[in-house]
PDB file of N, CA and C in Angstrom:
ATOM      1  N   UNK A   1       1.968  20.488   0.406  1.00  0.00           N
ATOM      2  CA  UNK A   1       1.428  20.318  -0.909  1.00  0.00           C
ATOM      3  C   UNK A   1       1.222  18.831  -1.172  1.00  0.00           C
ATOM      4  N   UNK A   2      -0.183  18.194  -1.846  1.00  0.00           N
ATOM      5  CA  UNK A   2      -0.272  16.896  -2.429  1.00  0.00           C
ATOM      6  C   UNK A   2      -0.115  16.928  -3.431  1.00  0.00           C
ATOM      7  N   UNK A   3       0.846  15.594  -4.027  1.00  0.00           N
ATOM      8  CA  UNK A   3       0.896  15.237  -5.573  1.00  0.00           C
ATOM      9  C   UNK A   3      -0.006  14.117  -5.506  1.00  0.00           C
ATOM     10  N   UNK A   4      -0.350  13.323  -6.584  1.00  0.00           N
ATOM     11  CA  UNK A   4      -1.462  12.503  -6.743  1.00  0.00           C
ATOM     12  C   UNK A   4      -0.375  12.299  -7.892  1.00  0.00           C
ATOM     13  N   UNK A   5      -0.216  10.581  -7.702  1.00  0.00           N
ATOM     14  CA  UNK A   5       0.905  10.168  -9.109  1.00  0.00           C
ATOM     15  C   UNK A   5      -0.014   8.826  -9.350  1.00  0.00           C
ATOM     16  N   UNK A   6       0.055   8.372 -10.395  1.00  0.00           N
ATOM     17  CA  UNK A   6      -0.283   7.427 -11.083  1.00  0.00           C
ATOM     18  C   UNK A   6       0.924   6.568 -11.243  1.00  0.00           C
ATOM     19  N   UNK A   7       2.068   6.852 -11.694  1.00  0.00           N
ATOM     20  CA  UNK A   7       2.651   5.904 -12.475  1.00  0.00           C
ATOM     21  C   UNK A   7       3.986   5.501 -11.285  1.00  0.00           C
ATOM     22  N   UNK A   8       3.811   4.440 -10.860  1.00  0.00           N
ATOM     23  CA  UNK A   8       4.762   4.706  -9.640  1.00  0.00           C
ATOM     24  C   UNK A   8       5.798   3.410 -10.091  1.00  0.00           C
ATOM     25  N   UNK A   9       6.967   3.320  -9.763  1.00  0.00           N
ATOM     26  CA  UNK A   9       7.769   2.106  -9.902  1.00  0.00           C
ATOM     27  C   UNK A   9       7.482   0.669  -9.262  1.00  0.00           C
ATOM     28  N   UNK A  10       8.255  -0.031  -9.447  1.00  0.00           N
ATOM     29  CA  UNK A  10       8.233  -1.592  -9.032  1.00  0.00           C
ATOM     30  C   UNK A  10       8.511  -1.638  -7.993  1.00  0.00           C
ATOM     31  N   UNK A  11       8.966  -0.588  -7.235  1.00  0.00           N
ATOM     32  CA  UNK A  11       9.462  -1.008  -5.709  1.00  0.00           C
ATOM     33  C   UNK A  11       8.414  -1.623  -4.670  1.00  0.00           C
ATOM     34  N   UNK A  12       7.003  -1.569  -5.097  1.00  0.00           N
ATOM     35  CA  UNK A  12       6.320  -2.186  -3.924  1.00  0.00           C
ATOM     36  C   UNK A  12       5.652  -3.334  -4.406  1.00  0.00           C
ATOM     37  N   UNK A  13       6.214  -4.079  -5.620  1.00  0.00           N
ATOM     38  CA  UNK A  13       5.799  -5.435  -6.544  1.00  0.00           C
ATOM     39  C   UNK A  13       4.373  -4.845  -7.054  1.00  0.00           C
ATOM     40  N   UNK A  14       3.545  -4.088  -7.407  1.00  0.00           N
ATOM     41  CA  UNK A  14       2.246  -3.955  -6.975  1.00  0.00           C
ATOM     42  C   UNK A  14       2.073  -2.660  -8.606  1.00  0.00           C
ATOM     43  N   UNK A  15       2.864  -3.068  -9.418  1.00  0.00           N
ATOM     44  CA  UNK A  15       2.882  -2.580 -10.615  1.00  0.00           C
ATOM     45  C   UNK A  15       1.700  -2.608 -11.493  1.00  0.00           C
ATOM     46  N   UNK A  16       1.384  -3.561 -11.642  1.00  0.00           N
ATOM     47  CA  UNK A  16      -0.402  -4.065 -12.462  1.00  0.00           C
ATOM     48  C   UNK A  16      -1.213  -4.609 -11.366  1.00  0.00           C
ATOM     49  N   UNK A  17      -1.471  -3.758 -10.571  1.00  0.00           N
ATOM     50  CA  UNK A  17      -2.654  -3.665  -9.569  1.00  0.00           C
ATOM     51  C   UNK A  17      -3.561  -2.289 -10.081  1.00  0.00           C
ATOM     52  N   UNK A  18      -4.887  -3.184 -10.338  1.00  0.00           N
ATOM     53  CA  UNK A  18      -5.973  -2.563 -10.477  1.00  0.00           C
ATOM     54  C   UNK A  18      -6.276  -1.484  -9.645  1.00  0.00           C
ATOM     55  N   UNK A  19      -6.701  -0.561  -9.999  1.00  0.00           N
ATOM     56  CA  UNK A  19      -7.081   0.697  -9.422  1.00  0.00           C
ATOM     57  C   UNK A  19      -6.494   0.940  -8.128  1.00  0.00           C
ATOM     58  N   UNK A  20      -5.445   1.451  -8.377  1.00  0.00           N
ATOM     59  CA  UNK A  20      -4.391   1.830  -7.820  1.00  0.00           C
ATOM     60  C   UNK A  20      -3.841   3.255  -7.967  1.00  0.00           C
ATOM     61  N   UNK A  21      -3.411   3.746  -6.761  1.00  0.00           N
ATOM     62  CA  UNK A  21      -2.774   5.214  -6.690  1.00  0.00           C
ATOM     63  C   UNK A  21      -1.688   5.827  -5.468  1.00  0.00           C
ATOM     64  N   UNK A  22      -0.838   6.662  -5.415  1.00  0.00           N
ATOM     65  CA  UNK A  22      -0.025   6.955  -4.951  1.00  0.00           C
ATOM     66  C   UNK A  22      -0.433   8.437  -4.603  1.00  0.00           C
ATOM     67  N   UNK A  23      -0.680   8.359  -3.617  1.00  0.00           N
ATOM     68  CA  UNK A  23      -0.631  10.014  -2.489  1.00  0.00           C
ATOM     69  C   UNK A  23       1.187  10.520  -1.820  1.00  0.00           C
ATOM     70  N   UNK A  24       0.905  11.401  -2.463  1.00  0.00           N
ATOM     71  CA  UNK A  24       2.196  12.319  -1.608  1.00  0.00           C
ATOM     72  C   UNK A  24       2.431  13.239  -0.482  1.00  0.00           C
ATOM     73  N   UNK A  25       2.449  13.520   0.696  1.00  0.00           N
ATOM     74  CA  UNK A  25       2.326  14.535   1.685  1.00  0.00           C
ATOM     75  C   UNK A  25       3.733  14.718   2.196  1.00  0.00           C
ATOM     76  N   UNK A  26       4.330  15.796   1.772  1.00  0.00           N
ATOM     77  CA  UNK A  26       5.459  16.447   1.936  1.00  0.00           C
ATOM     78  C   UNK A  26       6.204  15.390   2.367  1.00  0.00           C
ATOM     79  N   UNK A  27       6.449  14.582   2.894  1.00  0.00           N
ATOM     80  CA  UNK A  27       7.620  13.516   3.302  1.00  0.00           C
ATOM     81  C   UNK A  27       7.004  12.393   2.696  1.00  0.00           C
ATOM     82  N   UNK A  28       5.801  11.828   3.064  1.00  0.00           N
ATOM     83  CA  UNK A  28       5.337  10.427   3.422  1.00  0.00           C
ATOM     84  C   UNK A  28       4.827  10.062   2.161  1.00  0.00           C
ATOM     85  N   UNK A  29       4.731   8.878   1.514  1.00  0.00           N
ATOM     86  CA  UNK A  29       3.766   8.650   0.633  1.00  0.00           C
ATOM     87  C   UNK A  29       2.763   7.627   1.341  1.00  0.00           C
ATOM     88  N   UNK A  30       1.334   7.554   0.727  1.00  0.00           N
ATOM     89  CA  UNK A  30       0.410   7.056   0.673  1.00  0.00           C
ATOM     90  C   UNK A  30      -0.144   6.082  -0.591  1.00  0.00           C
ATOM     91  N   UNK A  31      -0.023   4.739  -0.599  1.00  0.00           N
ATOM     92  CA  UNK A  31      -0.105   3.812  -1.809  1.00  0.00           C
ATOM     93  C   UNK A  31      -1.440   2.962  -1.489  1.00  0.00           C
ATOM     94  N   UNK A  32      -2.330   3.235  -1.898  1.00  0.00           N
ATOM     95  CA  UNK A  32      -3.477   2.292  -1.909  1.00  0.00           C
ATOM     96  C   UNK A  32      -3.692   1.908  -3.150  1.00  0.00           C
ATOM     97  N   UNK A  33      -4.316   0.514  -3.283  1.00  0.00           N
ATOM     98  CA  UNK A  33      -4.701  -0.598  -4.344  1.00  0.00           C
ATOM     99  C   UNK A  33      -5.595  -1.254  -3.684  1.00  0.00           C
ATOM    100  N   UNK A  34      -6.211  -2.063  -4.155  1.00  0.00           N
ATOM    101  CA  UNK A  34      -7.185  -3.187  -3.908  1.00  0.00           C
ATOM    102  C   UNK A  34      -6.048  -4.742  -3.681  1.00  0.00           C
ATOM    103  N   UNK A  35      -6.214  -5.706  -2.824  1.00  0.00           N
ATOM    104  CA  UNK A  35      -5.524  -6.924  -2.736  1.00  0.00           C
ATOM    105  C   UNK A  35      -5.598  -7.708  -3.294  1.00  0.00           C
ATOM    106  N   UNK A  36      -4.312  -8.269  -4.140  1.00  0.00           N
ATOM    107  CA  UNK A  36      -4.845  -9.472  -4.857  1.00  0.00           C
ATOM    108  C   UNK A  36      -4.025 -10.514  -4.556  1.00  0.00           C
ATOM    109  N   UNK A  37      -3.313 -10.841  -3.320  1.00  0.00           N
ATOM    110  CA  UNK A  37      -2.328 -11.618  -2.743  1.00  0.00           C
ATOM    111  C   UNK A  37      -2.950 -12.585  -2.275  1.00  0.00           C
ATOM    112  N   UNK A  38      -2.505 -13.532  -1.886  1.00  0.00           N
ATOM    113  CA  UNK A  38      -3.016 -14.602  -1.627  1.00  0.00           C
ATOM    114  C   UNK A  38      -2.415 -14.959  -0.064  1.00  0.00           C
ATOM    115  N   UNK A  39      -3.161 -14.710   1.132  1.00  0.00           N
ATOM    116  CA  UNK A  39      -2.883 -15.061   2.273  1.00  0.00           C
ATOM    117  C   UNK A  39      -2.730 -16.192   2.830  1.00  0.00           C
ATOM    118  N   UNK A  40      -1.797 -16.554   3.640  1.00  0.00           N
ATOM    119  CA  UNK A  40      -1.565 -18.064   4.310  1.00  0.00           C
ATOM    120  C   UNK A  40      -1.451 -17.235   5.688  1.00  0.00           C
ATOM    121  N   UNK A  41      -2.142 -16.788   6.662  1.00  0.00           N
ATOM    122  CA  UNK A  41      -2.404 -16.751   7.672  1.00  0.00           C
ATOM    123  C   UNK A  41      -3.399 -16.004   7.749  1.00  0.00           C
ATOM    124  N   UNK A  42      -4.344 -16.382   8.887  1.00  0.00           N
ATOM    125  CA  UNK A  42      -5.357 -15.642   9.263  1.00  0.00           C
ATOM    126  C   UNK A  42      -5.717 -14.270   9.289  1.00  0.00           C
ATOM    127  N   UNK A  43      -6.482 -13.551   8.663  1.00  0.00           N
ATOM    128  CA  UNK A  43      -6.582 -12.275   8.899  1.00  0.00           C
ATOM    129  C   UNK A  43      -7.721 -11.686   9.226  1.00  0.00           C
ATOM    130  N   UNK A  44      -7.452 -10.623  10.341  1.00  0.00           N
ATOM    131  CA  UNK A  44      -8.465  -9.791  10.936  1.00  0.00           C
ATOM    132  C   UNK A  44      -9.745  -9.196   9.673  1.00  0.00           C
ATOM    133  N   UNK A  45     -10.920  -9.744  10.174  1.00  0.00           N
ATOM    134  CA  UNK A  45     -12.113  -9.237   9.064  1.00  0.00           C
ATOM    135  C   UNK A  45     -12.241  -7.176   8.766  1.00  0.00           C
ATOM    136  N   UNK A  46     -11.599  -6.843   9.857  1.00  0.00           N
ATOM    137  CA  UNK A  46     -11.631  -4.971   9.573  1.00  0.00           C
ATOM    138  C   UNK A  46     -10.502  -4.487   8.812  1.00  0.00           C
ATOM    139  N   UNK A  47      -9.296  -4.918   9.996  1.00  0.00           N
ATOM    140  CA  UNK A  47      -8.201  -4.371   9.582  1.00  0.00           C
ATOM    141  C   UNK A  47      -7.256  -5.246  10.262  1.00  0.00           C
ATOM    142  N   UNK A  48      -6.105  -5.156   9.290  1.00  0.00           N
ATOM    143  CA  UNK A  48      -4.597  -6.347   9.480  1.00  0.00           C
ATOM    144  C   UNK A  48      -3.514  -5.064   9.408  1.00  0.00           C
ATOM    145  N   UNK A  49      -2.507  -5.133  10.009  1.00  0.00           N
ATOM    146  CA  UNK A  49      -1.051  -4.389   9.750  1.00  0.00           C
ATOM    147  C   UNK A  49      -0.254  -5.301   9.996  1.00  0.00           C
ATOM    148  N   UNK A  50       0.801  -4.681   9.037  1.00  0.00           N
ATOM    149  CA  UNK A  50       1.532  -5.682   9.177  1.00  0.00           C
ATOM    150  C   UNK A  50       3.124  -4.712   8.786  1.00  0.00           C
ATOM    151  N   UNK A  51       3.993  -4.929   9.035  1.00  0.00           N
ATOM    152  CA  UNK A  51       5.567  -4.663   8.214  1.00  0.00           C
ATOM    153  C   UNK A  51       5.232  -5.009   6.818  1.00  0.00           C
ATOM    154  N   UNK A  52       5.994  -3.643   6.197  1.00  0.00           N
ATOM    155  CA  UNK A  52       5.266  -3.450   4.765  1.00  0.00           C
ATOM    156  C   UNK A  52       7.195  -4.942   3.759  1.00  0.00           C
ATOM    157  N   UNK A  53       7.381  -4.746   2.930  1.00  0.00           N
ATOM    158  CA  UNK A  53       8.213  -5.438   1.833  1.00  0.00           C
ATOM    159  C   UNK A  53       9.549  -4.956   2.176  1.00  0.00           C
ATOM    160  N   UNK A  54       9.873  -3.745   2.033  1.00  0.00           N
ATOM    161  CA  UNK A  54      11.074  -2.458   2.581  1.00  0.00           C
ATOM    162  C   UNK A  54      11.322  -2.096   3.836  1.00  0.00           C
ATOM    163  N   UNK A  55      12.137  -2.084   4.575  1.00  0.00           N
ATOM    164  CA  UNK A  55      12.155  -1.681   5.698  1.00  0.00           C
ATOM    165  C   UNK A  55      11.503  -0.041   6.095  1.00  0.00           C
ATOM    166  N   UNK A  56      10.751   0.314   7.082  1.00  0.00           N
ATOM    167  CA  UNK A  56      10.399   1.381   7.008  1.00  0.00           C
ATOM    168  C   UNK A  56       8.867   1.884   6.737  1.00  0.00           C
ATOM    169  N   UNK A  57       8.384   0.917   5.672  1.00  0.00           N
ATOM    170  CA  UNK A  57       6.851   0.370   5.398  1.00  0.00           C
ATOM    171  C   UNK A  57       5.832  -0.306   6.475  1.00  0.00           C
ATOM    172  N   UNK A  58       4.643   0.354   6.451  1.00  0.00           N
ATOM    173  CA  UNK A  58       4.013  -0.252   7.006  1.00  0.00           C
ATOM    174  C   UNK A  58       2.187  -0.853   6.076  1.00  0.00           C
ATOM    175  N   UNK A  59       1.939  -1.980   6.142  1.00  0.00           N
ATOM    176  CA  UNK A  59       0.893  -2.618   5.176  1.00  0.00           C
ATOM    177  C   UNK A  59      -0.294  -2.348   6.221  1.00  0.00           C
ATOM    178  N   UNK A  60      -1.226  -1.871   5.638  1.00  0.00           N
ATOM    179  CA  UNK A  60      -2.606  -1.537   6.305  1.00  0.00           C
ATOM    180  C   UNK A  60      -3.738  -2.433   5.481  1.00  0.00           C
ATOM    181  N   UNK A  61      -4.408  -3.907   5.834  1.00  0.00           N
ATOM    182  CA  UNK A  61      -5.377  -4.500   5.190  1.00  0.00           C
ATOM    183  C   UNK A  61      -6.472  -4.155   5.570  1.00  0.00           C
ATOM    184  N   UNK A  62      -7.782  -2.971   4.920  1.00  0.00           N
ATOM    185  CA  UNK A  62      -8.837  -2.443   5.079  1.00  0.00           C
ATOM    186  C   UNK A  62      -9.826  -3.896   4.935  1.00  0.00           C
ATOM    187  N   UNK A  63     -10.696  -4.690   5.600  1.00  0.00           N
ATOM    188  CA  UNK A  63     -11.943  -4.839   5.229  1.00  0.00           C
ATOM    189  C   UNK A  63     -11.690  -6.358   4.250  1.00  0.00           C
ATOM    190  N   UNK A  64     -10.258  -6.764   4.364  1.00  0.00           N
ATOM    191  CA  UNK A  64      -9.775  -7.736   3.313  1.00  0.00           C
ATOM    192  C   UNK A  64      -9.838  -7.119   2.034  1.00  0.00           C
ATOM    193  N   UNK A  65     -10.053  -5.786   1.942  1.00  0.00           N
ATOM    194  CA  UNK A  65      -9.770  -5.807   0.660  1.00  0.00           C
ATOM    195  C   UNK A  65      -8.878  -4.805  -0.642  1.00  0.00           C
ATOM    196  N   UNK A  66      -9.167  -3.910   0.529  1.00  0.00           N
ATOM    197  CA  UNK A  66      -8.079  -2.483   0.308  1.00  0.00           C
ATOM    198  C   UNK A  66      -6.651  -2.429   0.908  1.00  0.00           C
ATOM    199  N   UNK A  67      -5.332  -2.492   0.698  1.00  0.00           N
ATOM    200  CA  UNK A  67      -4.039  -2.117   0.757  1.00  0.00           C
ATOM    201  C   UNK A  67      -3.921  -0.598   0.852  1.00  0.00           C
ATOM    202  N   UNK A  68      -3.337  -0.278   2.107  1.00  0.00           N
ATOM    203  CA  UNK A  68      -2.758   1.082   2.274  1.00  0.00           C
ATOM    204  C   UNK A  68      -1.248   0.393   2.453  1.00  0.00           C
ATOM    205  N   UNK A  69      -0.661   0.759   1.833  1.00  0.00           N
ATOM    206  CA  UNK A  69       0.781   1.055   2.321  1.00  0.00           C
ATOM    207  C   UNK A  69       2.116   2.598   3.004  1.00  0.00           C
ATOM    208  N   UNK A  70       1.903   2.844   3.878  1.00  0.00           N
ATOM    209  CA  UNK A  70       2.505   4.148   4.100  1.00  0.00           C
ATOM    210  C   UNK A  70       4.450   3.837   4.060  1.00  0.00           C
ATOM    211  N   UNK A  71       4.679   4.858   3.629  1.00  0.00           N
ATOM    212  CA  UNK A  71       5.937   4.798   3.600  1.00  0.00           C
ATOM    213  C   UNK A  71       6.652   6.277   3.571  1.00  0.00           C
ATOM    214  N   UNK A  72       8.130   6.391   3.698  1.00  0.00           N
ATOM    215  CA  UNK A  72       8.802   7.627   3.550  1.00  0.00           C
ATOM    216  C   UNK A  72       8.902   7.634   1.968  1.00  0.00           C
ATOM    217  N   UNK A  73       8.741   9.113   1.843  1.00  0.00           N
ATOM    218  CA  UNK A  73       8.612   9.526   0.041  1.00  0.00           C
ATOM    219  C   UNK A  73      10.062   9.575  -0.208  1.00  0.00           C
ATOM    220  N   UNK A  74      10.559   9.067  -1.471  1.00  0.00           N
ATOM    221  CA  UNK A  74      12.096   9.039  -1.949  1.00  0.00           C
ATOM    222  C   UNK A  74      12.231  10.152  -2.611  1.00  0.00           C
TER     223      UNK A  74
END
């Protein structure tokens, strides 16, 4: 079953990020936003991964401009 949540906590700093949403799939969540961080190292023009904030997270940079974050659902 998918939930589709809107209102998600502070745990991924990413609280007042513009058009933003949280996917649920039975374990995993799915957190995409648009980026508004400010990079100090080079990044791949398609796609960047990286170790997400939490241990366990992983950061997916679409295109420079989309944030996927996957993680285990609490």
């Amino acid at each position: 079953m998918t939930h589709l949540n809107n209102s998600f906590g502070s745990r991924f700093g990413l609280e007042y990020a513009p058009s933003s949403f949280l996917l649920r799939l039975g374990r995993r969540e799915i957190f995409v936003c648009r980026d508004f961080r400010k990079r100090y190292y080079n990044i791949n023009p398609i796609i960047d991964v990286s170790t997400g904030i939490e241990p366990g997270h992983l950061e997916v940079l679409v295109m420079r401009r989309w944030l996927v974050i996957l993680s285990k659902a609490r």
